[in-house]
C-alpha atoms as a PDB file:
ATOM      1  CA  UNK A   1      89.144 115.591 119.884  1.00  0.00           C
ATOM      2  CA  UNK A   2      88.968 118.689 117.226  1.00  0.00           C
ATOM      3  CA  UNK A   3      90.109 118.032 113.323  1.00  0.00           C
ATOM      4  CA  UNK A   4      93.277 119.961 113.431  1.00  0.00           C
ATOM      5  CA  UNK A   5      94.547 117.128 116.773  1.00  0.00           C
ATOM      6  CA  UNK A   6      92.897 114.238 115.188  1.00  0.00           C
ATOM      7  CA  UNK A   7      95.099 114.767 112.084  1.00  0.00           C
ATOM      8  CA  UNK A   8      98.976 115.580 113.907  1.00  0.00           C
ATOM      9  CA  UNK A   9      97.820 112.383 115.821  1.00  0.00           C
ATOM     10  CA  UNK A  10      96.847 110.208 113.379  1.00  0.00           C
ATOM     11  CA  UNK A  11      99.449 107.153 112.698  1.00  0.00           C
ATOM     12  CA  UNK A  12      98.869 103.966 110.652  1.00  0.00           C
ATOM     13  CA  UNK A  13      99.044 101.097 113.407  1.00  0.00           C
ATOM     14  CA  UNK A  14     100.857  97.865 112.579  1.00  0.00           C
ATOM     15  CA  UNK A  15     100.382  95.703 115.516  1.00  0.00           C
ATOM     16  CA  UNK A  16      96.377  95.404 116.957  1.00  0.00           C
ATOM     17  CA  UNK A  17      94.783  94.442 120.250  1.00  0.00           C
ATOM     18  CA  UNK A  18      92.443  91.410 120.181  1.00  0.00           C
ATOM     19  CA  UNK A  19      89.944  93.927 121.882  1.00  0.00           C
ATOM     20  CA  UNK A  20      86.726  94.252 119.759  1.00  0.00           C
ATOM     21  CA  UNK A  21      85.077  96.756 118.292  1.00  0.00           C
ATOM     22  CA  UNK A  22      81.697  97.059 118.106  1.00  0.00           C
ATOM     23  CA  UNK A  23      79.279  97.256 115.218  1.00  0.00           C
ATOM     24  CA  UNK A  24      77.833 100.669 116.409  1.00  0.00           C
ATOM     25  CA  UNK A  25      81.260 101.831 116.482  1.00  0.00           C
ATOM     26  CA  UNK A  26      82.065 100.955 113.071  1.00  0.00           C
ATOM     27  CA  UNK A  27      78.400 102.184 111.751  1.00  0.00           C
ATOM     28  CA  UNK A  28      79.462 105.646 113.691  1.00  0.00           C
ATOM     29  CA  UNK A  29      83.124 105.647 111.776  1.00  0.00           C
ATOM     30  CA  UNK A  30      81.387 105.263 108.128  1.00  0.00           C
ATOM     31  CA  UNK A  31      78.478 107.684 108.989  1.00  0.00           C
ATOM     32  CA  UNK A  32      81.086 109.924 109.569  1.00  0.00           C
ATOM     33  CA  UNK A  33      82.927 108.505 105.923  1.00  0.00           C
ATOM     34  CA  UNK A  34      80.088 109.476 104.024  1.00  0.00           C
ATOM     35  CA  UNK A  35      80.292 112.999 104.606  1.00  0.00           C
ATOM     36  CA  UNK A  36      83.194 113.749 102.592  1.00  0.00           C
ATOM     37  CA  UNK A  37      82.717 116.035  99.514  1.00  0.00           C
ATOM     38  CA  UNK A  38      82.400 114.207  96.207  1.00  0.00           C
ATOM     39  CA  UNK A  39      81.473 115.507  92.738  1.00  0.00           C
ATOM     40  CA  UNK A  40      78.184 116.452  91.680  1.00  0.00           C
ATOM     41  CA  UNK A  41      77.538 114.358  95.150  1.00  0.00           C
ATOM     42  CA  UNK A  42      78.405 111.115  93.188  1.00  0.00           C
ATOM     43  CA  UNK A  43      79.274 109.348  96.514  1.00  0.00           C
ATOM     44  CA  UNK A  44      81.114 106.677  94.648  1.00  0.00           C
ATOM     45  CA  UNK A  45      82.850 104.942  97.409  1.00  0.00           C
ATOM     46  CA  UNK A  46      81.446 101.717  99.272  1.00  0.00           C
ATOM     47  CA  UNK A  47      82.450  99.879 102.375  1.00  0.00           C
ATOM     48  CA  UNK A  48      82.796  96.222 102.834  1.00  0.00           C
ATOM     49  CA  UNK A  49      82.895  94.992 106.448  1.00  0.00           C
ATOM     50  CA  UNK A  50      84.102  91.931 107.644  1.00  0.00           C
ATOM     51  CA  UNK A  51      84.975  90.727 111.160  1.00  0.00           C
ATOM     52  CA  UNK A  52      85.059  87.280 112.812  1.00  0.00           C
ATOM     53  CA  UNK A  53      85.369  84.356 111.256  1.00  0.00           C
ATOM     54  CA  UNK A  54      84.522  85.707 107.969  1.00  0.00           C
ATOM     55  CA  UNK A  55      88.280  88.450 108.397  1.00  0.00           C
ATOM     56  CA  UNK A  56      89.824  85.212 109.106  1.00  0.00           C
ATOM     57  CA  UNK A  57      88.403  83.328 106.299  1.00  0.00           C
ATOM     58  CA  UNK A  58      89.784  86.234 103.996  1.00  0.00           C
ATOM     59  CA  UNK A  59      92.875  86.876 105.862  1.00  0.00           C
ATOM     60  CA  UNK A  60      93.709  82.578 105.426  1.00  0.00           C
ATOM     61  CA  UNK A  61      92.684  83.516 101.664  1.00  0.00           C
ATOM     62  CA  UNK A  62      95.210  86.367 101.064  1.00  0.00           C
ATOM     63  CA  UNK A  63      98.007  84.492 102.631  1.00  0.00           C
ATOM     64  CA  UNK A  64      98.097  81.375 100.401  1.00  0.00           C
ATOM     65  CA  UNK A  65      97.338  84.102  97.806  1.00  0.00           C
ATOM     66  CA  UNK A  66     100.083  85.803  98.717  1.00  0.00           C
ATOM     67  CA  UNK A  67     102.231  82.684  99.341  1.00  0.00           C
ATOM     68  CA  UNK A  68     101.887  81.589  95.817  1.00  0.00           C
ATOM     69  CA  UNK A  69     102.041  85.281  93.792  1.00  0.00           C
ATOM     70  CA  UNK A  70     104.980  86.900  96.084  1.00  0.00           C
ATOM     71  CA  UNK A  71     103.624  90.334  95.321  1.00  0.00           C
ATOM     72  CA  UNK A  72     105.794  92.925  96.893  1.00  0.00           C
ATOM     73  CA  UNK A  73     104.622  96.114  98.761  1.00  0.00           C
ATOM     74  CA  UNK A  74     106.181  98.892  96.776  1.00  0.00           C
ATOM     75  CA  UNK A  75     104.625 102.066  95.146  1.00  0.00           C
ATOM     76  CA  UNK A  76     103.350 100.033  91.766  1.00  0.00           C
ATOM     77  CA  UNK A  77     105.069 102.535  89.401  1.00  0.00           C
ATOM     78  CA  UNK A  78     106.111 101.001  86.027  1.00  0.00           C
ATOM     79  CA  UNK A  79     109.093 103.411  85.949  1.00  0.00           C
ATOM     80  CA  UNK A  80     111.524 104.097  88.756  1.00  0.00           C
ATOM     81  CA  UNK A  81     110.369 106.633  91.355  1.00  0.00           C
ATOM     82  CA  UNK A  82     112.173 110.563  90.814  1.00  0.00           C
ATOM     83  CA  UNK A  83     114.535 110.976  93.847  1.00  0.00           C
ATOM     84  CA  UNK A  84     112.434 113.283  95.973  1.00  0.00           C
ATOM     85  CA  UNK A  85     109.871 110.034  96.191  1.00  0.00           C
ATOM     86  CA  UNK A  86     112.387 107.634  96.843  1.00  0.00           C
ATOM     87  CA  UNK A  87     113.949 109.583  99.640  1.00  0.00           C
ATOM     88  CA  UNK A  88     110.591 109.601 101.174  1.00  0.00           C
ATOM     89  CA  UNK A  89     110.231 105.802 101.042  1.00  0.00           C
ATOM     90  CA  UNK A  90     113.533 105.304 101.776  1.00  0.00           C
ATOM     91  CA  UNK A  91     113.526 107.377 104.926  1.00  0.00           C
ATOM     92  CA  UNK A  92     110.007 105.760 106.119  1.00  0.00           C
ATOM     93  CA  UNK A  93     111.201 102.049 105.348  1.00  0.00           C
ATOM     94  CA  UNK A  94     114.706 102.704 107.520  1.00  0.00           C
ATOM     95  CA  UNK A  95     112.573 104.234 110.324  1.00  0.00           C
ATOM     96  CA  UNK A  96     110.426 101.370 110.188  1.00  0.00           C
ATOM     97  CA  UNK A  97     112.814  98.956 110.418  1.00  0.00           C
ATOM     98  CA  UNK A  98     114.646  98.808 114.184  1.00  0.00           C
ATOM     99  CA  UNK A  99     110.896  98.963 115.504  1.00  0.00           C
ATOM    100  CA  UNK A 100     109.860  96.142 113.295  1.00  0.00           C
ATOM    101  CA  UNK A 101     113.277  94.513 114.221  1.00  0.00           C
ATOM    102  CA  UNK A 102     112.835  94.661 117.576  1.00  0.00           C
ATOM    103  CA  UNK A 103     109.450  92.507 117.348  1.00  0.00           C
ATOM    104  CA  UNK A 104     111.870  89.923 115.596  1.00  0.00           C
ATOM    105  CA  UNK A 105     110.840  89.896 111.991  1.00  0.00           C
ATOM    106  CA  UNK A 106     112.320  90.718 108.880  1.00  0.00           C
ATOM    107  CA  UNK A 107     110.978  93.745 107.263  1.00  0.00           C
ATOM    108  CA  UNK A 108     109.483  93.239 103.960  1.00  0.00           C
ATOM    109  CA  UNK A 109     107.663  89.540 105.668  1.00  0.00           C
ATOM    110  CA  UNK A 110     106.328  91.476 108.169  1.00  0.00           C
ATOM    111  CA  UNK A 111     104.619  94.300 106.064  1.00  0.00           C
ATOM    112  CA  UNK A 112     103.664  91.960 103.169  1.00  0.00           C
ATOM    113  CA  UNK A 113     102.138  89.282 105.306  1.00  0.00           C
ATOM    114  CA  UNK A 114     100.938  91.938 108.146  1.00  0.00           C
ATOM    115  CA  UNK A 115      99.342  93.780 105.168  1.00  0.00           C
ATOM    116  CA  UNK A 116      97.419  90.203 104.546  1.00  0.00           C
ATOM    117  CA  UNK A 117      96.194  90.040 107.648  1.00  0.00           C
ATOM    118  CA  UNK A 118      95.197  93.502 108.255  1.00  0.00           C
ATOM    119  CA  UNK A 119      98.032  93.291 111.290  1.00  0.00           C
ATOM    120  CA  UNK A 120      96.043  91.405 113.375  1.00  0.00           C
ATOM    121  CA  UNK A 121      92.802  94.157 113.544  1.00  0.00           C
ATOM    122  CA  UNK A 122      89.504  92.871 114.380  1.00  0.00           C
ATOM    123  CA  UNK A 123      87.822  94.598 111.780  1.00  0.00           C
ATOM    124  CA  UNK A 124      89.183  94.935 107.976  1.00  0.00           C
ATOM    125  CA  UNK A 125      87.236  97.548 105.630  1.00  0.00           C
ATOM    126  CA  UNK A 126      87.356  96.747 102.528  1.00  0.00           C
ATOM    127  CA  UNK A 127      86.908 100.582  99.947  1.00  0.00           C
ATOM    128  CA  UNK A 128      85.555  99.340  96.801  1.00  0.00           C
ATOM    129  CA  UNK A 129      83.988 101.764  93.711  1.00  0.00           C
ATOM    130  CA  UNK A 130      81.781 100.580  90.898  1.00  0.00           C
ATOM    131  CA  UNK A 131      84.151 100.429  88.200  1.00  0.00           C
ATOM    132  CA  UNK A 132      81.777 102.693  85.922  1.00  0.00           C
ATOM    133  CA  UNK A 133      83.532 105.416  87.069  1.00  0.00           C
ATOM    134  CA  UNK A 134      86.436 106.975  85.708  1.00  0.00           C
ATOM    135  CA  UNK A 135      90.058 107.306  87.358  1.00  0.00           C
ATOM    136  CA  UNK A 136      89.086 110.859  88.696  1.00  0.00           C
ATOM    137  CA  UNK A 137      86.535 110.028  91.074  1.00  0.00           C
ATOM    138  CA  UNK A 138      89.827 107.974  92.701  1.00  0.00           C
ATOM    139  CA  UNK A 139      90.002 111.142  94.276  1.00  0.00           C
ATOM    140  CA  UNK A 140      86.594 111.207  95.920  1.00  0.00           C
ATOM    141  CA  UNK A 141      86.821 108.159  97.674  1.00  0.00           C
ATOM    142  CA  UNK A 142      90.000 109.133  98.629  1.00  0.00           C
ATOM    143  CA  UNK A 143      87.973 111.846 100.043  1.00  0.00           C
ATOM    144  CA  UNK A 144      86.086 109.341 102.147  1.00  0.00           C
ATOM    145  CA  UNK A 145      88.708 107.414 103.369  1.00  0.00           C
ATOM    146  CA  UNK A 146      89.839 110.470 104.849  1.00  0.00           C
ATOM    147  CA  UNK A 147      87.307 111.032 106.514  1.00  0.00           C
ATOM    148  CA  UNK A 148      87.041 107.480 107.578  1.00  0.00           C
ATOM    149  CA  UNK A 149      90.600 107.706 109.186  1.00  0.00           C
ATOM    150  CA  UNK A 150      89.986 110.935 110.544  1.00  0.00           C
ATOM    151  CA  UNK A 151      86.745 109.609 112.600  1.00  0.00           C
ATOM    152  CA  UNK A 152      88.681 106.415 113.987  1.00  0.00           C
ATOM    153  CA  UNK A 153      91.572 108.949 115.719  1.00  0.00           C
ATOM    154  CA  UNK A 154      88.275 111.182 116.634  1.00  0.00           C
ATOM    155  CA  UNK A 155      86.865 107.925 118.718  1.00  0.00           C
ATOM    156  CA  UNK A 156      89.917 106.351 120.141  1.00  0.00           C
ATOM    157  CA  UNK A 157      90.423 103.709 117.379  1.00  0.00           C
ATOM    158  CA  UNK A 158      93.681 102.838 114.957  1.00  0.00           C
ATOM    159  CA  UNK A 159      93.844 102.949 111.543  1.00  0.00           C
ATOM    160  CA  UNK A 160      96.306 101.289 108.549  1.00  0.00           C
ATOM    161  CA  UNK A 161      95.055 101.948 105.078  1.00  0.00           C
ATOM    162  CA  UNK A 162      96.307  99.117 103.538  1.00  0.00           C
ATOM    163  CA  UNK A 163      96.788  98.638  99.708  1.00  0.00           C
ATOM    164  CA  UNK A 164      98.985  95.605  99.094  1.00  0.00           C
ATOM    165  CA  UNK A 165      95.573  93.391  99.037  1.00  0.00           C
ATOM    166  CA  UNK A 166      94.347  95.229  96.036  1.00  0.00           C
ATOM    167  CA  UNK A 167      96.615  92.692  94.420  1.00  0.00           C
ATOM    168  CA  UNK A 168      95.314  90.569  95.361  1.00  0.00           C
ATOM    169  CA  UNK A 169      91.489  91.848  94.513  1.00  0.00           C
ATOM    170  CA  UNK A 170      89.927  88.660  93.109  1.00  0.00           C
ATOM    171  CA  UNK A 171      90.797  86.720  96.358  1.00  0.00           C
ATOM    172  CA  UNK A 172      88.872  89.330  98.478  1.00  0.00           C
ATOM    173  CA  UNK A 173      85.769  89.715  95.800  1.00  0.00           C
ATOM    174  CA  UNK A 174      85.455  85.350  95.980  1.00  0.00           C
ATOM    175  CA  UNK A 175      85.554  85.747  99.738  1.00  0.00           C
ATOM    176  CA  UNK A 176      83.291  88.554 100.277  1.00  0.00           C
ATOM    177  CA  UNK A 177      80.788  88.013  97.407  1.00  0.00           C
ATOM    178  CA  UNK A 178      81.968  91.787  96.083  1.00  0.00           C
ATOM    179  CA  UNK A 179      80.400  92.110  92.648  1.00  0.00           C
ATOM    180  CA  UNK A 180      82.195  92.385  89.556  1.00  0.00           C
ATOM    181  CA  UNK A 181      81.137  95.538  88.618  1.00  0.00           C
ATOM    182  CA  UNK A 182      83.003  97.165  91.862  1.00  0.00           C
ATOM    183  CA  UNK A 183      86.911  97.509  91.862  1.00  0.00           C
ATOM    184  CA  UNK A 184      88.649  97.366  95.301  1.00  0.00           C
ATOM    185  CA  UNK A 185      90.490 100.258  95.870  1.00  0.00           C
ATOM    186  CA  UNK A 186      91.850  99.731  99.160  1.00  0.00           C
ATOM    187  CA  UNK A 187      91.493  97.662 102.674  1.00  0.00           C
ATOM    188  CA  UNK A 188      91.723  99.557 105.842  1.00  0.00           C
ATOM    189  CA  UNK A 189      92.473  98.249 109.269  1.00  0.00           C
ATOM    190  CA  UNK A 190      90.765  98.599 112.084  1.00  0.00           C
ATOM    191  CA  UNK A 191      90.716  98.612 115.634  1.00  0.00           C
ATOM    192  CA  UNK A 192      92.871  99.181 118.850  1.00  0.00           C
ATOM    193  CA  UNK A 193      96.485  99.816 118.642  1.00  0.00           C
ATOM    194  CA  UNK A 194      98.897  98.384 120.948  1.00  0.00           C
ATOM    195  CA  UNK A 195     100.704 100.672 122.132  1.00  0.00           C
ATOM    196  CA  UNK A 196     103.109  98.660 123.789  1.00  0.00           C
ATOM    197  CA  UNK A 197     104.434  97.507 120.344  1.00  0.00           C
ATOM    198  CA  UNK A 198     107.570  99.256 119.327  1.00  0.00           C
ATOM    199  CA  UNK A 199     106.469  99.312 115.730  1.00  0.00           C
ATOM    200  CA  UNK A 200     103.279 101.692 116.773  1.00  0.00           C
ATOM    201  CA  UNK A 201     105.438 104.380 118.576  1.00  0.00           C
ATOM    202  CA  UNK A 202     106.735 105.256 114.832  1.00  0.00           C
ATOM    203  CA  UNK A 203     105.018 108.467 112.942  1.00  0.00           C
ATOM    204  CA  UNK A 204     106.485 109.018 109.873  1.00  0.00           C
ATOM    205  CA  UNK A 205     108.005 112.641 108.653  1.00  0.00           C
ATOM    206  CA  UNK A 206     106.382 114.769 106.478  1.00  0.00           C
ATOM    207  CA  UNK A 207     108.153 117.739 103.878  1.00  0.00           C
ATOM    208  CA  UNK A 208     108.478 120.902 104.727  1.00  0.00           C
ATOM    209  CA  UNK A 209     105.924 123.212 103.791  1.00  0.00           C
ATOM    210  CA  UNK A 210     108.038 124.763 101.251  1.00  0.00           C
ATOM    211  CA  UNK A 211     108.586 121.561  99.130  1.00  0.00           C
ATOM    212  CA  UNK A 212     104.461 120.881  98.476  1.00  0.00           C
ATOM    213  CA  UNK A 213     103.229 124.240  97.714  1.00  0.00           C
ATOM    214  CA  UNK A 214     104.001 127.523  95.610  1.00  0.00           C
ATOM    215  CA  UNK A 215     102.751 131.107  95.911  1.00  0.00           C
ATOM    216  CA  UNK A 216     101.744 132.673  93.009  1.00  0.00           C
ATOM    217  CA  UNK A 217     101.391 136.860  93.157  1.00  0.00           C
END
């Protein structure tokens, strides 16, 4: 599969096969990761993986977490989103929402607690950055993931970035012995999508060119 396919393809999977993946496969996704661009070739992104009993260990974790703390998935602005960001979510959520219906479950459980357990993926990736960095390098490892993403289409294998967990970040560095000094950035699920499930048939819109960009003569 070329770039330009792997990224029209590309969808964030919500509902995973219990088919594994294999550690070469995953080693073969992140060698691929860690050829994104980065300033001055600061590479600041790192990847946790867990699989096994040690995912389910974390996913158990997250879900009492989230059981107790009730954190909602929403964009995490402190002020209310300008129009032409709510129409966005707006629009994805209410496309969203007959597929995830039609699995019988109620929206916002079903993303907040599928977001806890990585939506059932055999493999969760947890992005992480050592925390000496400032906000701007955000954007390398954003870089990295993807590339990450990017790789997974490339060899046949779903993706959901996932950042609900991040609030969840103490949880997951207890768990997974992550040191202090990193800051999780994001989790990213992965594995094989079903593509049975209605919620996987849904790819979300994007703007029209016209709205993103500006030419300057």
């Amino acid at each position: 599969m070329d770039t330009i396919a792997a990224m029209k393809q590309r969808r964030s999977a919500r509902v995973f096969l219990g088919k594994p993946v294999s550690r070469v496969q995953v080693e073969e996704v992140l060698a691929c990761a860690r050829l994104a661009p980065s300033a001055i070739n600061l590479q600041p992104w790192e990847f946790v993986v867990t699989y096994g009993e040690e995912k389910e260990r974390l996913v158990r974790r997250l879900l009492r977490a989230h059981e107790e703390q009730k954190v909602p998935c929403g964009p995490g602005t402190a002020d209310p989103l300008p129009e032409r960001y709510a129409s966005r979510s707006r629009s994805a959520s209410q496309g969203l929402k007959p597929h995830i219906s039609a699995l019988g479950r109620e929206f916002n459980r079903f993303i907040e607690e599928g977001s806890c357990s990585f939506y059932g993926a055999p493999i969760a990736i947890i992005v992480t950055m050592d925390k000496l960095f400032p906000r701007l390098r955000y954007l390398d490892v954003g870089l990295g993931v993807a590339y990450l993403l990017l790789a997974a289409q490339a060899k046949g294998l779903a993706t959901c970035p996932i950042g609900l967990v991040t609030a969840y970040a103490n949880e997951i560095a207890d768990v997974l012995n992550i040191p202090k000094e990193k800051e999780i950035v994001l989790a990213i699920a992965l594995g094989y999508a079903d593509e049975t499930a209605p919620v996987n048939l849904y790819k979300t819109e994007r703007e029209p060119l016209a709205e993103i960009r500006a030419w300057y003569e």
